[in-house]
C-alpha atoms as a PDB file:
ATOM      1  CA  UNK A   1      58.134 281.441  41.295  1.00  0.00           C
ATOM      2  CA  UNK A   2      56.468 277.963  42.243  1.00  0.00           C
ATOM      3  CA  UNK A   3      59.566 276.109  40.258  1.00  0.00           C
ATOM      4  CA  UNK A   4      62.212 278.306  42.631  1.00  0.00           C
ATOM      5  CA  UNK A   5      60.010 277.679  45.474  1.00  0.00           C
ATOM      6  CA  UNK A   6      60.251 273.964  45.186  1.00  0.00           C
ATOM      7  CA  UNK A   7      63.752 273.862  44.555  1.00  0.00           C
ATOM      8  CA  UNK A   8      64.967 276.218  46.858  1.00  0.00           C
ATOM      9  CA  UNK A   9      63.472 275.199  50.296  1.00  0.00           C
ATOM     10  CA  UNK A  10      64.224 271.243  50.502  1.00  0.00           C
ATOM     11  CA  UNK A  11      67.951 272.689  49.408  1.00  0.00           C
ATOM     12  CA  UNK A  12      67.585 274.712  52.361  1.00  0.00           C
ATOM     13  CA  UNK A  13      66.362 271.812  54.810  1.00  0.00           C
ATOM     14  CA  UNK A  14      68.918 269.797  53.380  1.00  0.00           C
ATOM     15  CA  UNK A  15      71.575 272.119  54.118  1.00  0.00           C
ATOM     16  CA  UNK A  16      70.610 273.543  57.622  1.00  0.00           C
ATOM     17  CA  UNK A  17      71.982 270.652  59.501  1.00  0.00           C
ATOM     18  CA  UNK A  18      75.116 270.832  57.938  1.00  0.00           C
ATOM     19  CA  UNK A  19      75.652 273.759  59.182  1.00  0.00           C
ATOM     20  CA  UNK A  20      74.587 273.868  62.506  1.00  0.00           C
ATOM     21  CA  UNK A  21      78.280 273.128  64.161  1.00  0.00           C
ATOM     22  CA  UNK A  22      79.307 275.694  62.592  1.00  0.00           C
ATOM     23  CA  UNK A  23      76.585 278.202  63.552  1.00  0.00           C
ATOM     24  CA  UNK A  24      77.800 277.582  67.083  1.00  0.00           C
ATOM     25  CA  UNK A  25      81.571 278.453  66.502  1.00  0.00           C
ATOM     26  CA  UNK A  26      81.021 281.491  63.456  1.00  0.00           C
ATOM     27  CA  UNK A  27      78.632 283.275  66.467  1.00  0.00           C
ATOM     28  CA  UNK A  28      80.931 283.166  69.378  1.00  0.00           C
ATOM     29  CA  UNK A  29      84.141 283.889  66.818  1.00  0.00           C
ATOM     30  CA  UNK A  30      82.037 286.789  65.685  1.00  0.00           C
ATOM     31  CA  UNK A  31      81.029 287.637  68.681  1.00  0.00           C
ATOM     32  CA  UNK A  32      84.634 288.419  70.010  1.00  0.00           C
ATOM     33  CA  UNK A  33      85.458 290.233  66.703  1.00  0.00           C
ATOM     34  CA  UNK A  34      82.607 292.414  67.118  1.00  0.00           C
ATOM     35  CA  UNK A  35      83.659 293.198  70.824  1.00  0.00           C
ATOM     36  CA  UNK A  36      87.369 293.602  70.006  1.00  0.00           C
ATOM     37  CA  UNK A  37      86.594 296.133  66.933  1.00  0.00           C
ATOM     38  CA  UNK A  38      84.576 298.206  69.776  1.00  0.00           C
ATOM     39  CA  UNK A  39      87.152 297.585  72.286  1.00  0.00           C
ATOM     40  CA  UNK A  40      89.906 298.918  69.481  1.00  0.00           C
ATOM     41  CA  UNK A  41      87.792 302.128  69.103  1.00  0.00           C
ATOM     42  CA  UNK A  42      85.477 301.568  66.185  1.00  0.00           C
ATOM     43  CA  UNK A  43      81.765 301.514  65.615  1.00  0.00           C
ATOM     44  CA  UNK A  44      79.334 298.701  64.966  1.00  0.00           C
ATOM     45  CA  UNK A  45      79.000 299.659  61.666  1.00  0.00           C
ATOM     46  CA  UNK A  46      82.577 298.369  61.587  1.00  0.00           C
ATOM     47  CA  UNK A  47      82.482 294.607  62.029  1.00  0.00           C
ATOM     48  CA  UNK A  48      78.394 294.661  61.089  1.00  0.00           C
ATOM     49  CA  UNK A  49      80.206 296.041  56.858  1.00  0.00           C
ATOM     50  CA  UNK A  50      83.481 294.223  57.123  1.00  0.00           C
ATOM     51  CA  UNK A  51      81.816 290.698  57.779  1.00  0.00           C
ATOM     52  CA  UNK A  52      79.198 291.458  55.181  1.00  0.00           C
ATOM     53  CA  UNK A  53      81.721 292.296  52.858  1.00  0.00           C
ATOM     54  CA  UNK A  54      85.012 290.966  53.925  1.00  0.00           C
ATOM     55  CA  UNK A  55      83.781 287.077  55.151  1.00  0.00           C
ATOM     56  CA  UNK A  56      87.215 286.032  56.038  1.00  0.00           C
ATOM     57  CA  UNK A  57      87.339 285.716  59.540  1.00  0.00           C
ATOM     58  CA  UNK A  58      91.206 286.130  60.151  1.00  0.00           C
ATOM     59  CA  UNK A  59      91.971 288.555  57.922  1.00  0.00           C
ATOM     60  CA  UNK A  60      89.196 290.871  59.435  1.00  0.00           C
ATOM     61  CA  UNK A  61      91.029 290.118  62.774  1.00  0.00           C
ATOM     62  CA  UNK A  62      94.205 291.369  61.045  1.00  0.00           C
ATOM     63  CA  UNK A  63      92.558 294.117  59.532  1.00  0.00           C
ATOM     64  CA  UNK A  64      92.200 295.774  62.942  1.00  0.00           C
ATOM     65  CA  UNK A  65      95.555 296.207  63.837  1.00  0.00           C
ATOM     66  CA  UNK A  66      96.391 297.905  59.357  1.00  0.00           C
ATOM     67  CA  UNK A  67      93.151 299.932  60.389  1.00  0.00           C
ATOM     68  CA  UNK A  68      95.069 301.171  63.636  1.00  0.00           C
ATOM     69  CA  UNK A  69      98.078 301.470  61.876  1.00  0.00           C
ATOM     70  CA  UNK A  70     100.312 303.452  59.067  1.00  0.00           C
ATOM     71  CA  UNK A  71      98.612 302.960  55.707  1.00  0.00           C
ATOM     72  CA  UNK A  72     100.885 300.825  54.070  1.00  0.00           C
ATOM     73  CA  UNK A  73      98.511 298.969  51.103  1.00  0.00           C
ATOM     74  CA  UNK A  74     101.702 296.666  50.184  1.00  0.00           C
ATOM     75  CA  UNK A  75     101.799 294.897  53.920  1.00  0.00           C
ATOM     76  CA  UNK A  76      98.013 294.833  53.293  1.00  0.00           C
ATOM     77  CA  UNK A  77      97.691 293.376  50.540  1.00  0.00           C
ATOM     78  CA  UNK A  78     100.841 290.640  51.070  1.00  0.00           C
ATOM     79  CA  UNK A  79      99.437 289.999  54.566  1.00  0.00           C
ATOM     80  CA  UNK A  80      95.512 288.928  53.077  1.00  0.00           C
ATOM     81  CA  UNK A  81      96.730 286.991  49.963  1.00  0.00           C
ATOM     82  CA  UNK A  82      99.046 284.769  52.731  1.00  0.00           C
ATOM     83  CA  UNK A  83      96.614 284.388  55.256  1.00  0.00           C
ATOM     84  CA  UNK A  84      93.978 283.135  52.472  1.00  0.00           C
ATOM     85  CA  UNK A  85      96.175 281.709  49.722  1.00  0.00           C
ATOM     86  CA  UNK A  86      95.191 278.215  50.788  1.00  0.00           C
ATOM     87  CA  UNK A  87      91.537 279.229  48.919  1.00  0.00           C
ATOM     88  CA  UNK A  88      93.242 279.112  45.487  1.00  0.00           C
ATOM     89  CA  UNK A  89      93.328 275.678  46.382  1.00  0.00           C
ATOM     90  CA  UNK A  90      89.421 275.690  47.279  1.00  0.00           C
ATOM     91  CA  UNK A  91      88.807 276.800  44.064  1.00  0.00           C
ATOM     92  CA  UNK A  92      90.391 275.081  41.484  1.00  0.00           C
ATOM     93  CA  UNK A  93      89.053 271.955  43.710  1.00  0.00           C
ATOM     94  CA  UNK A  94      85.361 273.298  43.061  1.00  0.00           C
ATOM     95  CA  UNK A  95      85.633 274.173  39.465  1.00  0.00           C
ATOM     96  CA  UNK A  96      83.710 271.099  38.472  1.00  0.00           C
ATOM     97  CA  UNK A  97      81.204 271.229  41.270  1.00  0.00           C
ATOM     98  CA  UNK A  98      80.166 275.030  39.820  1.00  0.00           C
ATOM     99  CA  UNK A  99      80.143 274.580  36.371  1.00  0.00           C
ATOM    100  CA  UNK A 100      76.816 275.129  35.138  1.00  0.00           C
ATOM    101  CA  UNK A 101      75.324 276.778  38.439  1.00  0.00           C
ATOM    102  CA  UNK A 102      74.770 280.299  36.546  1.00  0.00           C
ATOM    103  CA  UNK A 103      75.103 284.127  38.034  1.00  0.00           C
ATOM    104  CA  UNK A 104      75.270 281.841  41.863  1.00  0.00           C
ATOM    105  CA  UNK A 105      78.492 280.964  41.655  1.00  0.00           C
ATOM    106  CA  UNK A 106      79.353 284.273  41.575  1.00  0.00           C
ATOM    107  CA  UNK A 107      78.485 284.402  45.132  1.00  0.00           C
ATOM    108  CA  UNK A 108      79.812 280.317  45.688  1.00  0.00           C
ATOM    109  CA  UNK A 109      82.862 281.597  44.906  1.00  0.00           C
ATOM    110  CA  UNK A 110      82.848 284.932  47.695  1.00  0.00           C
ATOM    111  CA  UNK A 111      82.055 283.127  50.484  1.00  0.00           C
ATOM    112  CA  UNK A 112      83.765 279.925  49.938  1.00  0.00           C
ATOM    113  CA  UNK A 113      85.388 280.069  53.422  1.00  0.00           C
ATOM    114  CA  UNK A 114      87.084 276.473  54.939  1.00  0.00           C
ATOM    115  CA  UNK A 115      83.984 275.492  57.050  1.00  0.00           C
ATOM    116  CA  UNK A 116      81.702 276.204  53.554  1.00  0.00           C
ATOM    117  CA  UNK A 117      84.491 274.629  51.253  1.00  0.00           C
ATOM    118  CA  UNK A 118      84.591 271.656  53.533  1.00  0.00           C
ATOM    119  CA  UNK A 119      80.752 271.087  53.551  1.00  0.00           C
ATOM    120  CA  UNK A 120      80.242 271.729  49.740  1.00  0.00           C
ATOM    121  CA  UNK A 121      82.793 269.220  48.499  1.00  0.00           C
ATOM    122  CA  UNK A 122      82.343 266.370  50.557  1.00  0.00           C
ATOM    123  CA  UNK A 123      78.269 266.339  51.757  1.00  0.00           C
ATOM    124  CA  UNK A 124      76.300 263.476  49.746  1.00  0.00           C
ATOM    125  CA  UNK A 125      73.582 265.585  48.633  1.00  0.00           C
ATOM    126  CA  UNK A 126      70.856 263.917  48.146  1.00  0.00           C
ATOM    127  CA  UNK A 127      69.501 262.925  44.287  1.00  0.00           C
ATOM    128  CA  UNK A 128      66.825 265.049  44.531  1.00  0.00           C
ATOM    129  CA  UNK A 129      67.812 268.117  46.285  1.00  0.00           C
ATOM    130  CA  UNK A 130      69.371 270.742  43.368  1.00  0.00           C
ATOM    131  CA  UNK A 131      73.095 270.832  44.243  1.00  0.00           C
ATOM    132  CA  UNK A 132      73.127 274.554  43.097  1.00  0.00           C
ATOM    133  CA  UNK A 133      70.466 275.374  45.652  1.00  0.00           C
ATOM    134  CA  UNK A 134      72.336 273.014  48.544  1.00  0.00           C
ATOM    135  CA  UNK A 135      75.166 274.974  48.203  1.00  0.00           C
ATOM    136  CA  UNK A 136      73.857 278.065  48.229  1.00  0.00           C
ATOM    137  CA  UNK A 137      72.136 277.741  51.585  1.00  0.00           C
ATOM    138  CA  UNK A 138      74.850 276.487  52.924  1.00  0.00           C
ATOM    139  CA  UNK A 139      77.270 279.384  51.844  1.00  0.00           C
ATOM    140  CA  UNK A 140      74.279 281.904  52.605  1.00  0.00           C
ATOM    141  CA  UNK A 141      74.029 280.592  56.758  1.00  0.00           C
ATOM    142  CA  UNK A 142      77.463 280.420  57.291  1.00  0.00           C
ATOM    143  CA  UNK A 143      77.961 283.939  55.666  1.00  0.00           C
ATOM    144  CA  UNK A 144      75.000 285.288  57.655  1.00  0.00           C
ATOM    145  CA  UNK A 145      75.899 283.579  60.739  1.00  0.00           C
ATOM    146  CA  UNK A 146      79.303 285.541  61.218  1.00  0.00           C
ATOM    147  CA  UNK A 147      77.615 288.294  60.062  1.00  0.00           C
ATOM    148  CA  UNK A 148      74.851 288.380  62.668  1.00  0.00           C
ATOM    149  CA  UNK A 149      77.650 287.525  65.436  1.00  0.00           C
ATOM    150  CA  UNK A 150      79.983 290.095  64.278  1.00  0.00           C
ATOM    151  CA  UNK A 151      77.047 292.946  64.264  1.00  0.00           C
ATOM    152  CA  UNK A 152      75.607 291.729  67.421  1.00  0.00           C
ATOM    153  CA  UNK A 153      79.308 292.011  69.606  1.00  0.00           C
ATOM    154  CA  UNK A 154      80.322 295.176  67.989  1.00  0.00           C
ATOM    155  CA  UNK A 155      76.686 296.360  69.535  1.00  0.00           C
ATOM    156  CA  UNK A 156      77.156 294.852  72.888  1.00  0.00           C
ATOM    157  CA  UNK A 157      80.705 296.160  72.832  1.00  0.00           C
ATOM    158  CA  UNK A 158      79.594 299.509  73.628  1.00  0.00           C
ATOM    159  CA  UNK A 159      77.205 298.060  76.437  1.00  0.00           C
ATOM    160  CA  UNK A 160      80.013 296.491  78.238  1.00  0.00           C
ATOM    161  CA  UNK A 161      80.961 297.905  81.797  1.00  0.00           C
ATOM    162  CA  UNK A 162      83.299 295.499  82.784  1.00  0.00           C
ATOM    163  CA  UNK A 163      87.174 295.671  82.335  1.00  0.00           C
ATOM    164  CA  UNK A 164      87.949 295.156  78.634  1.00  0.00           C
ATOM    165  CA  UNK A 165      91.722 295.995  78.776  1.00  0.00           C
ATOM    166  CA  UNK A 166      93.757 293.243  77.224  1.00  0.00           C
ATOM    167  CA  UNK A 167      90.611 291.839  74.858  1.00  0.00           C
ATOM    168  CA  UNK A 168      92.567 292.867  72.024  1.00  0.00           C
ATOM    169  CA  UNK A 169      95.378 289.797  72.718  1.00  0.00           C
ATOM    170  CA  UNK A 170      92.501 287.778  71.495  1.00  0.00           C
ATOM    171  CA  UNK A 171      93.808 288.231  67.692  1.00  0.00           C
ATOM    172  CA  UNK A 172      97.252 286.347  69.119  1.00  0.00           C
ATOM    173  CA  UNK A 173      95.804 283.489  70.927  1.00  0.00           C
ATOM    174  CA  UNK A 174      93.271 282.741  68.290  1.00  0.00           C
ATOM    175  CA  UNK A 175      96.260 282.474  65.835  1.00  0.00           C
ATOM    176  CA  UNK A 176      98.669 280.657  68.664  1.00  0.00           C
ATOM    177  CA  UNK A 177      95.532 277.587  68.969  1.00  0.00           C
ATOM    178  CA  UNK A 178      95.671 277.878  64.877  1.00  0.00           C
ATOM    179  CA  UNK A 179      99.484 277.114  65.017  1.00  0.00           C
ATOM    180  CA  UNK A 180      99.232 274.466  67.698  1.00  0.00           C
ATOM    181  CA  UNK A 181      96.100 272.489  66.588  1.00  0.00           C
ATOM    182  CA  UNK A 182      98.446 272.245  63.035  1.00  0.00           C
ATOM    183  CA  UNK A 183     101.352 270.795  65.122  1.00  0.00           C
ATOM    184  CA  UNK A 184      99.323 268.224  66.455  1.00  0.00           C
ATOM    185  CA  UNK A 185      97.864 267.531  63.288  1.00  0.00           C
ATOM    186  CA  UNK A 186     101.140 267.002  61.642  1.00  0.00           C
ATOM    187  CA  UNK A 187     103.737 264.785  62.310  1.00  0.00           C
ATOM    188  CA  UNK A 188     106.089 266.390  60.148  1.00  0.00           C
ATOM    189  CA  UNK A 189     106.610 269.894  61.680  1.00  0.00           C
ATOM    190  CA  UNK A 190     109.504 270.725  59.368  1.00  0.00           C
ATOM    191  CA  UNK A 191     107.294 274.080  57.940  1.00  0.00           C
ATOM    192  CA  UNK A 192     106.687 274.973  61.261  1.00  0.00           C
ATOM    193  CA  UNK A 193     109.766 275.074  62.678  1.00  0.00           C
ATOM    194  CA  UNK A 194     110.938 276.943  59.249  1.00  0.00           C
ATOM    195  CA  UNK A 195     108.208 279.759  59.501  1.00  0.00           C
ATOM    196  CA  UNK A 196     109.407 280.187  63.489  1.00  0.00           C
ATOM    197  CA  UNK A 197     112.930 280.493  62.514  1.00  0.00           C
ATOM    198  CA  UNK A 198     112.895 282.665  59.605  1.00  0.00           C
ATOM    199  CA  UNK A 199     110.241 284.880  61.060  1.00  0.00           C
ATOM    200  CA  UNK A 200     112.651 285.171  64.098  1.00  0.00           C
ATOM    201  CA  UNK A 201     115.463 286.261  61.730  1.00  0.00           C
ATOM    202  CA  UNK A 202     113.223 288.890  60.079  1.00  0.00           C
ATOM    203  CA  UNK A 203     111.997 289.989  63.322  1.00  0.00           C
ATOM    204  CA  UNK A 204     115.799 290.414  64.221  1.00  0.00           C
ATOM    205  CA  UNK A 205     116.733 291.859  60.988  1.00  0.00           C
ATOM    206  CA  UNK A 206     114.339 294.386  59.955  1.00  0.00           C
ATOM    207  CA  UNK A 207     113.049 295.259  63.440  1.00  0.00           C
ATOM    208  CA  UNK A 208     109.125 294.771  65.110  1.00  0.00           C
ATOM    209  CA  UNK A 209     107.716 297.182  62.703  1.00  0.00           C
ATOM    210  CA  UNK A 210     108.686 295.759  59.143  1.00  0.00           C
ATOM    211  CA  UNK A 211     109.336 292.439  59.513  1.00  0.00           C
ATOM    212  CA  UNK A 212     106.172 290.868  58.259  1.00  0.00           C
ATOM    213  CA  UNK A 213     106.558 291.197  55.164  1.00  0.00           C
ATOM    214  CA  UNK A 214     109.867 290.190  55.056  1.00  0.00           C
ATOM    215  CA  UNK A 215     109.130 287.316  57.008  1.00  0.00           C
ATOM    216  CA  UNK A 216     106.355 286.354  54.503  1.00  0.00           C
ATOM    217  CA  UNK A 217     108.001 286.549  51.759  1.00  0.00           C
ATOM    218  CA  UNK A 218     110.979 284.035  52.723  1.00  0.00           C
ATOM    219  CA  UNK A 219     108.838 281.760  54.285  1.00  0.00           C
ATOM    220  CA  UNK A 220     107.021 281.045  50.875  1.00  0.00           C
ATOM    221  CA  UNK A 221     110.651 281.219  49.078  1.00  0.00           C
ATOM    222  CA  UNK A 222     111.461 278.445  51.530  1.00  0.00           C
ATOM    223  CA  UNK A 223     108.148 276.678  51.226  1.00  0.00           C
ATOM    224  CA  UNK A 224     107.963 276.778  47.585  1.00  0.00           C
ATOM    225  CA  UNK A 225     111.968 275.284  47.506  1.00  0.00           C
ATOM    226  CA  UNK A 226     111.124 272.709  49.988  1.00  0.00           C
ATOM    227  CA  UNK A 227     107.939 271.124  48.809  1.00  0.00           C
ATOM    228  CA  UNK A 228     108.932 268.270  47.100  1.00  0.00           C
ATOM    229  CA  UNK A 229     111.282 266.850  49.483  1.00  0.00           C
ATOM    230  CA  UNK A 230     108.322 267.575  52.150  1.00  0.00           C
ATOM    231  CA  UNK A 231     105.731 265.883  49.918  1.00  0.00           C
ATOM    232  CA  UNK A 232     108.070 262.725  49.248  1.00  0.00           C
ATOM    233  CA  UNK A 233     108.433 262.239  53.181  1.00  0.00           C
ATOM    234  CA  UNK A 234     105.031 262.143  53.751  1.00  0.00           C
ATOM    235  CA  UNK A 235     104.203 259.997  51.101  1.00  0.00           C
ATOM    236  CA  UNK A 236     106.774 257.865  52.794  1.00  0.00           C
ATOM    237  CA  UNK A 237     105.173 258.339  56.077  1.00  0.00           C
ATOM    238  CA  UNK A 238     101.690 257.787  54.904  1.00  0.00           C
ATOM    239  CA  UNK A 239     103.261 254.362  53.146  1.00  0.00           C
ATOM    240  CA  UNK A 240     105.124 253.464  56.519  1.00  0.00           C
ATOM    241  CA  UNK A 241     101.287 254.086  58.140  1.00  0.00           C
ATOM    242  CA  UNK A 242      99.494 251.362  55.487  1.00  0.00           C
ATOM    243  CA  UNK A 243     102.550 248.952  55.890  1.00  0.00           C
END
């Protein structure tokens, strides 16, 4: 017990900075969810089990609107492994970093989220903090941070006498800052301009109520067609940049 002792607590003052920034955005994101899932008519057990559980932050948004909604597992399940494909990525990048971390990793891997993913790969631990024990910590805050924020606005949901009506738009501008912070970020907006315009033409197509999937689906046909010509320009851009 001593050994774990030792190991365990520097890995967790080591870590705790780290995480701090995010502590600050996970508790007012989870805050909002919590709130919106009382606002949408559920419980507090709702968020309090689906953050514990879920950890995935935009899917659980998501999820309110296939709880509301016609049980359709198909748009369910297409709908999650688009919103979170990019963690395939995330984990073939951290195959290396948890070999040899035991039954932990098992947990590494579930809440490897982007903020957690971001902080694992790239912090200099230092030599003689246990880089097991670092990232565990800092997986374990960030998970319990949404957690606590999630639980704690689906409880002051149901304390709230103001006005809520209109809360649940939250789901659509927190997606609409997603979508613009990544056309600022890129100078290529090719992809965007793709996912606009065939999500349009599914939209007129197959009508408001089945066109996500649709939608989804060509967008990743188009994606999947189109990535080496987008890779090659911005290899050329990122040359043109140096030069």
């Amino acid at each position: 017990m001593q050994t774990k002792r030792s190991k365990y607590l520097p890995a967790l003052a080591a870590a705790f900075p780290y995480t701090l920034p995010i502590f600050a955005g996970f508790w007012f994101l989870g805050l909002t969810y919590g709130i919106y899932m009382n606002v949408s008519g559920f419980s507090f057990w709702y968020p309090m089990l689906m953050s514990l559980t879920i950890f995935a932050g935009s899917v659980e948004f998501v999820t309110v609107n296939l709880l509301m909604g016609s049980f359709n597992p198909l748009q369910a399940l297409v709908m999650t492994l688009m919103i979170n494909a990019r963690h395939l990525f995330y984990g073939l990048s951290m195959l290396d970093k948890f070999k040899g971390l035991g039954a932990k990793r098992f947990y590494l891997i579930f809440g490897m989220c982007d903020e957690t993913f971001s902080i694992n790969y790239t912090a200099a631990i230092p030599k003689d903090i246990d880089r097991g024990a670092f990232m565990f910590w800092v997986t374990f805050l960030n998970h319990m941070y949404w957690f606590t924020g999630s639980t704690l606005g689906g409880l002051l949901g149901s304390l709230l006498t103001f006005d809520t009506e209109g809360l649940e738009f939250v789901m659509t501008a927190m997606f609409t800052v997603i979508f613009l912070e990544q056309w600022l970020k890129d100078r290529d907006h090719t992809s965007a301009l793709l996912g606009l315009t065939l999500s349009a033409l599914c939209l007129f197509a197959f009508g408001a109520e089945s066109f996500i999937i649709p939608a989804m689906l060509a967008i990743l046909a188009a994606l999947t067609l189109l990535r080496r010509p987008l890779e090659r320009k911005e290899a050329q851009d990122d040359f043109s940049d140096h030069n």
